[in-house]
N, C-alpha and C. Protein backbone atom coordinates (compact mmCIF):
# COMPACT_ATOMS: atom_id res chain seq x y z
N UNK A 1 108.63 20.41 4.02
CA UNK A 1 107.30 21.02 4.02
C UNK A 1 106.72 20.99 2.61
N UNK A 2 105.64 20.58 2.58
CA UNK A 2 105.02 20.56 0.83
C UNK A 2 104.26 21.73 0.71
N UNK A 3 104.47 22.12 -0.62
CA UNK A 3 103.92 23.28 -0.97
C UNK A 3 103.21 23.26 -2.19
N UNK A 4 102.07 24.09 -1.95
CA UNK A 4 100.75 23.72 -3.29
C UNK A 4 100.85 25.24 -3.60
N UNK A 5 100.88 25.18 -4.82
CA UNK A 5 101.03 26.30 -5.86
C UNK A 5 99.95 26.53 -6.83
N UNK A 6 98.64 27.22 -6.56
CA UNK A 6 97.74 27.10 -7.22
C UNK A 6 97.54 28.25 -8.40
N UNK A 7 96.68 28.29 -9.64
CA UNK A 7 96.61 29.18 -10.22
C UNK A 7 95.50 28.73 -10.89
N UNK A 8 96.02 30.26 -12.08
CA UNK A 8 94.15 30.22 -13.44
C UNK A 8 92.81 31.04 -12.51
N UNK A 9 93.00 31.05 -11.45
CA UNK A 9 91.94 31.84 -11.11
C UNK A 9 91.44 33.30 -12.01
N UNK A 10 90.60 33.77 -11.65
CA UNK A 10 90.14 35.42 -12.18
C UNK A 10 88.61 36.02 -12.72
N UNK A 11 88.53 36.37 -12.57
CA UNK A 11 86.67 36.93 -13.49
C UNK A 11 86.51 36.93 -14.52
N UNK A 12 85.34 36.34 -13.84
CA UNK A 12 84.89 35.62 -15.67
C UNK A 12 83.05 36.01 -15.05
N UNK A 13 82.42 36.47 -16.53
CA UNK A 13 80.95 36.37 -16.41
C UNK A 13 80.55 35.35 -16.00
N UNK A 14 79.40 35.18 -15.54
CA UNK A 14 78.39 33.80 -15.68
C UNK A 14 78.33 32.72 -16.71
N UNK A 15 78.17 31.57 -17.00
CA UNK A 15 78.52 31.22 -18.15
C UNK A 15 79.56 31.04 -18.49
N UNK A 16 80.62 31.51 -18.00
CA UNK A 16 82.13 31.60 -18.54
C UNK A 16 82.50 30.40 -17.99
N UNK A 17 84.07 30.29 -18.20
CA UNK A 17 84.65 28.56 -18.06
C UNK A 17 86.08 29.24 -17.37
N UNK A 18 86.52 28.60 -16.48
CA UNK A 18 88.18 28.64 -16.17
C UNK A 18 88.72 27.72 -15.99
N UNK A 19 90.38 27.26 -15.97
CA UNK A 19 91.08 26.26 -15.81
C UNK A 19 91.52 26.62 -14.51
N UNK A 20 91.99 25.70 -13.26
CA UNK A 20 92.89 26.07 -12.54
C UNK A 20 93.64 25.16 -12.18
N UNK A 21 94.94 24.93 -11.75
CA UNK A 21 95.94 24.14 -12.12
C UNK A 21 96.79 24.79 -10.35
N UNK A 22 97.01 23.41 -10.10
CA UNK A 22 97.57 23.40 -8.60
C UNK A 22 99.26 22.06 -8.22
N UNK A 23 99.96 22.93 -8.41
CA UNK A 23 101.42 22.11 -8.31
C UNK A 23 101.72 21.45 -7.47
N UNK A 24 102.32 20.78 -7.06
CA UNK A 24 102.76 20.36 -5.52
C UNK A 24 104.52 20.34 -5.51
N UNK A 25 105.38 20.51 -4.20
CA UNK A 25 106.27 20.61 -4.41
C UNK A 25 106.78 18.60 -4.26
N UNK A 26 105.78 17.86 -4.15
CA UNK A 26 106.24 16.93 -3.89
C UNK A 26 105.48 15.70 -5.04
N UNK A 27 106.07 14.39 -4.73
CA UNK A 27 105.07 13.77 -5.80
C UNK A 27 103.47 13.31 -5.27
N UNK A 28 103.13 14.02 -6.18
CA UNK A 28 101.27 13.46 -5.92
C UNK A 28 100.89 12.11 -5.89
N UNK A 29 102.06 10.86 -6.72
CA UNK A 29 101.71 9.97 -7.01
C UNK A 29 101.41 8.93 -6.16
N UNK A 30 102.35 9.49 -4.57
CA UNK A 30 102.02 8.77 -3.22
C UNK A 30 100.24 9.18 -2.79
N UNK A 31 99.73 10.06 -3.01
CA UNK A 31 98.70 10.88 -2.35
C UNK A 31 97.57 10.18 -3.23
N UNK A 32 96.84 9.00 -2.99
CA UNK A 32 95.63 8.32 -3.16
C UNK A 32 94.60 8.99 -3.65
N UNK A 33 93.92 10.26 -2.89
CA UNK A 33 93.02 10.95 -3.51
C UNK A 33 93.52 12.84 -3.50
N UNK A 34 93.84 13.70 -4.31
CA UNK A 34 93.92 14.74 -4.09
C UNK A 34 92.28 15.55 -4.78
N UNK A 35 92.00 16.83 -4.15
CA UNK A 35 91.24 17.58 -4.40
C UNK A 35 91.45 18.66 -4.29
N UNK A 36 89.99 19.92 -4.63
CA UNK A 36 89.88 21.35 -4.98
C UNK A 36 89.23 21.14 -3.63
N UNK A 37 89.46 22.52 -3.28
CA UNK A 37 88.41 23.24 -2.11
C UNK A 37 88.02 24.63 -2.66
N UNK A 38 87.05 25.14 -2.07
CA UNK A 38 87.12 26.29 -1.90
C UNK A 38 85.99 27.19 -0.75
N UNK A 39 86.48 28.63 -0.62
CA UNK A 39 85.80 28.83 0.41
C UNK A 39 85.50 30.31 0.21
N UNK A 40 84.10 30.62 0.54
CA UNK A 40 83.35 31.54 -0.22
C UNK A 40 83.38 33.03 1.34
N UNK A 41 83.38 34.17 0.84
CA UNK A 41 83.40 34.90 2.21
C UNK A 41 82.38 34.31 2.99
N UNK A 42 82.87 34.30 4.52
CA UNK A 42 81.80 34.39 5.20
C UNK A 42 81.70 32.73 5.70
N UNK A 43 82.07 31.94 4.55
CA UNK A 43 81.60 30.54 4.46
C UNK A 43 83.01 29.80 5.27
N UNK A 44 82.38 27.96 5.72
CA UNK A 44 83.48 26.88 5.37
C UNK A 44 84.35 26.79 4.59
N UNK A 45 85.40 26.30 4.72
CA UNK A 45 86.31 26.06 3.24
C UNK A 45 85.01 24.22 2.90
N UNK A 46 85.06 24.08 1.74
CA UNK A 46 84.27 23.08 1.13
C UNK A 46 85.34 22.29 0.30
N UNK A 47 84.91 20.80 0.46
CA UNK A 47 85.93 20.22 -0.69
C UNK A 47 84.63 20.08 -1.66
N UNK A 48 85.08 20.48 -3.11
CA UNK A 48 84.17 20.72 -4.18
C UNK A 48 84.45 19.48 -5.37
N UNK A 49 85.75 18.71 -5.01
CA UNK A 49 86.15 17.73 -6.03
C UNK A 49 87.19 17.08 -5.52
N UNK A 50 86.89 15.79 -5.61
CA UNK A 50 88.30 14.83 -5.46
C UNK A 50 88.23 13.61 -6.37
N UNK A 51 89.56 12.80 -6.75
CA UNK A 51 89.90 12.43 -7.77
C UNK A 51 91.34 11.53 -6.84
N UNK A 52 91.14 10.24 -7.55
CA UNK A 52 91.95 9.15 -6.78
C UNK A 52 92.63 8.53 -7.65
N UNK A 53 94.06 8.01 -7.50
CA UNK A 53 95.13 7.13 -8.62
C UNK A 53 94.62 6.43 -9.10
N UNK A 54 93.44 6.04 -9.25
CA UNK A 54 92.91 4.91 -10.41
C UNK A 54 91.72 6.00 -11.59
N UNK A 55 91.54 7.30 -10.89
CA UNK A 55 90.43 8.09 -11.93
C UNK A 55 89.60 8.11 -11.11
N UNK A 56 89.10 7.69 -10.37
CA UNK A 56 87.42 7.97 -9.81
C UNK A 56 87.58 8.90 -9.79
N UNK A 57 85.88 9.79 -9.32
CA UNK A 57 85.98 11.27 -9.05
C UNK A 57 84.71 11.43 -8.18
N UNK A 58 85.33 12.36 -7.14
CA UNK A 58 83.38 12.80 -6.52
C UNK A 58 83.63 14.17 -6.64
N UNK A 59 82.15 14.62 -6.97
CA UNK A 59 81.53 16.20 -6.42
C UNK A 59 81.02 16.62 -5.94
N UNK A 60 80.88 17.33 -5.23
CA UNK A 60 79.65 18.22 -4.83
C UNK A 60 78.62 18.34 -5.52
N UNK A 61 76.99 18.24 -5.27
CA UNK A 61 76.19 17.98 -5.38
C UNK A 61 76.40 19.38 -6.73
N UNK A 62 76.76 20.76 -6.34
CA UNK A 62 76.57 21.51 -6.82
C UNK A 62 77.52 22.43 -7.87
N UNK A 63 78.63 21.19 -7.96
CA UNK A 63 79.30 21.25 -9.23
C UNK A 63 79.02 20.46 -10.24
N UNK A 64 78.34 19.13 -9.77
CA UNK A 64 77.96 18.23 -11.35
C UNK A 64 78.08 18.63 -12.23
N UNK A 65 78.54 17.83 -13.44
CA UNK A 65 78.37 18.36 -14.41
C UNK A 65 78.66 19.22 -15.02
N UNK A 66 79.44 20.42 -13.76
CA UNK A 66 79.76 21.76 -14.75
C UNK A 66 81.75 21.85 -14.30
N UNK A 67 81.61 20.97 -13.29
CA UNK A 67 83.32 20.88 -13.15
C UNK A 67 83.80 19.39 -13.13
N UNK A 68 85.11 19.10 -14.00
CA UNK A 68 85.79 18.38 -13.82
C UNK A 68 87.14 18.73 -13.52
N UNK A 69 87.59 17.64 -12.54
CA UNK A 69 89.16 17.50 -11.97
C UNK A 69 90.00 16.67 -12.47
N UNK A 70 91.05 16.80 -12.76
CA UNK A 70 91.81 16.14 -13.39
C UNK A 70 93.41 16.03 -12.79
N UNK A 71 93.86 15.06 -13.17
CA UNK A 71 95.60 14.72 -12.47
C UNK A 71 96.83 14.46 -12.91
N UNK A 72 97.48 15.08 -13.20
CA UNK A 72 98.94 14.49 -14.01
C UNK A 72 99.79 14.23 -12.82
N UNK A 73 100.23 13.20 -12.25
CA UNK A 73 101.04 12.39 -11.53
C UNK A 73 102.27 12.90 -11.77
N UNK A 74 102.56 12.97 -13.50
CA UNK A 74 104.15 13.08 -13.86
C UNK A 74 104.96 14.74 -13.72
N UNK A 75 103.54 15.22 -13.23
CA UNK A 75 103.31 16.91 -13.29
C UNK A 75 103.31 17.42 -12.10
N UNK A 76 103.04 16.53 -11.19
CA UNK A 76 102.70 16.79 -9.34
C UNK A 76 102.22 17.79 -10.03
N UNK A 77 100.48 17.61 -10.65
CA UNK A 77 99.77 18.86 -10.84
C UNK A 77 98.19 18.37 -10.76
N UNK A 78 97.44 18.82 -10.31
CA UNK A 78 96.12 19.00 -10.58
C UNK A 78 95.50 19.67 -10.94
N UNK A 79 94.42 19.63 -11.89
CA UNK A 79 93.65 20.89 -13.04
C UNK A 79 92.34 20.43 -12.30
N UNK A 80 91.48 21.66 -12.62
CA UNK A 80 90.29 22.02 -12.10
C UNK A 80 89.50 22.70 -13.63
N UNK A 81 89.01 22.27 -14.39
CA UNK A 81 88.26 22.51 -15.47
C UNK A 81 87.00 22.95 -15.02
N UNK A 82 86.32 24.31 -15.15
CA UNK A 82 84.75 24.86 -14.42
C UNK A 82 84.77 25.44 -15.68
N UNK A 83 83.56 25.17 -16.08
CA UNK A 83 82.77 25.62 -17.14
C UNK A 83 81.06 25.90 -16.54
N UNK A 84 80.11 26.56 -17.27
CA UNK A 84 78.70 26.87 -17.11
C UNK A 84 78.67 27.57 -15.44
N UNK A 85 80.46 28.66 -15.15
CA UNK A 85 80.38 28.96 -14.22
C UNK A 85 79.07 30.36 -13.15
N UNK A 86 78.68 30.27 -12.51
CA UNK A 86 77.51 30.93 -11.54
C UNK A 86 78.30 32.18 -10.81
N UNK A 87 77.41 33.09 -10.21
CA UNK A 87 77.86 33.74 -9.24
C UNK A 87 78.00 32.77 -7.75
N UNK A 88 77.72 32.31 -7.42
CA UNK A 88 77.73 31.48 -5.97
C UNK A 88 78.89 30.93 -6.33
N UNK A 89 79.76 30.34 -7.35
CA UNK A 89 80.86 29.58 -7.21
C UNK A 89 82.16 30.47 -7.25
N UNK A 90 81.85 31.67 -7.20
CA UNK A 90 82.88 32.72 -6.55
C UNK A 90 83.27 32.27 -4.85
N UNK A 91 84.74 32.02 -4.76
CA UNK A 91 85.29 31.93 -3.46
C UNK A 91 86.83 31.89 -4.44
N UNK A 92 87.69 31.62 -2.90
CA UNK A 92 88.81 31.10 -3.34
C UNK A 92 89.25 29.49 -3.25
N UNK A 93 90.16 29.23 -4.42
CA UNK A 93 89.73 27.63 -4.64
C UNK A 93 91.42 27.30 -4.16
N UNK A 94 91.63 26.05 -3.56
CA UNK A 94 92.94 25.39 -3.01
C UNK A 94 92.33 24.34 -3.36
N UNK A 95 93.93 23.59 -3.57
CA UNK A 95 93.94 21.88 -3.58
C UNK A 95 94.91 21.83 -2.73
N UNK A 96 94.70 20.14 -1.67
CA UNK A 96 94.97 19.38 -1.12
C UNK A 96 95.07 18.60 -0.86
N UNK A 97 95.64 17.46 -0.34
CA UNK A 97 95.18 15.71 -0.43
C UNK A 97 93.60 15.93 -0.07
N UNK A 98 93.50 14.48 -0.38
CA UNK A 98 91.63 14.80 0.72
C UNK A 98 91.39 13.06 0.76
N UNK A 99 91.28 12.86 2.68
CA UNK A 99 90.98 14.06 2.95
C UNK A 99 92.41 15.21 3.20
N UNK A 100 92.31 16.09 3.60
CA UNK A 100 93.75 17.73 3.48
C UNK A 100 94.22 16.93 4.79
N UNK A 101 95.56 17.90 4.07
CA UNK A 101 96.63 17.66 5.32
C UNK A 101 96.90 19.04 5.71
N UNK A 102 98.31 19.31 6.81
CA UNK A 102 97.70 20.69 7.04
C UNK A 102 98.46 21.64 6.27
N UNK A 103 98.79 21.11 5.23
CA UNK A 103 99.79 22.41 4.33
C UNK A 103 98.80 22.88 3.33
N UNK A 104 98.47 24.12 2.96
CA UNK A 104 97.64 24.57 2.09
C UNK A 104 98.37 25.80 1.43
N UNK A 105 97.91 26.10 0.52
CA UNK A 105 98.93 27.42 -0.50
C UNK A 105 97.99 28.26 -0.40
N UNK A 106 98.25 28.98 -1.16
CA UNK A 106 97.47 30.75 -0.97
C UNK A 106 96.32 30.70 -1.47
N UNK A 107 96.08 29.54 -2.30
CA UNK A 107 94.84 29.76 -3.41
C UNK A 107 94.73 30.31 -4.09
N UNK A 108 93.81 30.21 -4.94
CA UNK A 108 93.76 30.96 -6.00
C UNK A 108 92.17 31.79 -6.32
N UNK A 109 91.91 33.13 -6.63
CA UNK A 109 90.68 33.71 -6.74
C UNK A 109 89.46 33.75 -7.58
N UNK A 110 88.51 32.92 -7.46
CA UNK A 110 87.52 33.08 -8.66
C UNK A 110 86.73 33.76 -8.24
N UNK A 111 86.17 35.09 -9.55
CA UNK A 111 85.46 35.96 -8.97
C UNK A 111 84.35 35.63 -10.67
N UNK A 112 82.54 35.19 -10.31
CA UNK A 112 82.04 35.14 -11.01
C UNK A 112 80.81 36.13 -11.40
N UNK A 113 81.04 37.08 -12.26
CA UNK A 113 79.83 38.34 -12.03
C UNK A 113 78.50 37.97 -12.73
N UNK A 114 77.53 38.12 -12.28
CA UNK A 114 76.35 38.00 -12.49
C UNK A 114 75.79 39.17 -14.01
C-alpha cells in the first residue's frame, strides 16, 4: 500500500509564503506526473499543480505565478512552494500521482487569514 506523507502546512497572513513537502512510501521515479490537490470546505478536492519526469508543469488558472511544484525523485518527495498566498487558497492540500490513484494521506492544513 503506498503512503503519502504530507506536511509544512499552517497560518500564515495574506501575502505570506509556505513550503509543503509530500513523501511517498514508494519511488516517485516510476510515477510520470505527480501533483498537489487541495480541497476547500464545502468544495471538490482540485488538482492545483502537476509536474512530470522531464520538469513540465501545469496550474491552475488560479495559482500562476504564485505557486511552484517541485520533485526530488531521489527523495520520493514533492515540494509545493506558495508564496503571494490569499484567503481563498485556504483548504487542505494532498499530493498524488495525477492523474490520483486511490491512496491519499491525511493532508496537510493551510489556513490563510485575511
Amino acid at each position: 500500500q503506498v503512503q503519502l506523507v504530507e506536511s509544512g502546512g499552517g497560518l500564515v497572513q495574506a501575502g505570506g509564503s509556505l513550503r509543503l513537502s509530500c513523501t511517498a512510501s514508494v519511488s516517485i521515479s516510476t510515477i510520470n506526473a505527480m501533483g498537489w490537490y487541495r480541497q476547500a470546505p464545502g468544495k471538490q478536492r482540485e488538482l492545483v499543480a502537476s509536474i512530470r519526469n522531464g520538469g513540465s508543469t501545469n496550474y491552475v488558472d488560479s495559482v500562476k505565478g504564485r505557486f511552484t511544484i517541485s520533485r526530488d525523485n531521489a527523495k520520493n518527495t514533492v515540494y509545493l512552494q506558495m508564496t503571494s498566498l490569499k484567503p481563498e487558497d485556504t483548504a487542505v492540500y494532498y499530493c498524488n500521482g495525477a492523474p490520483h490513484s486511490q491512496y491519499w494521506g491525511q493532508g496537510t492544513q493551510v489556513t490563510v487569514s485575511s
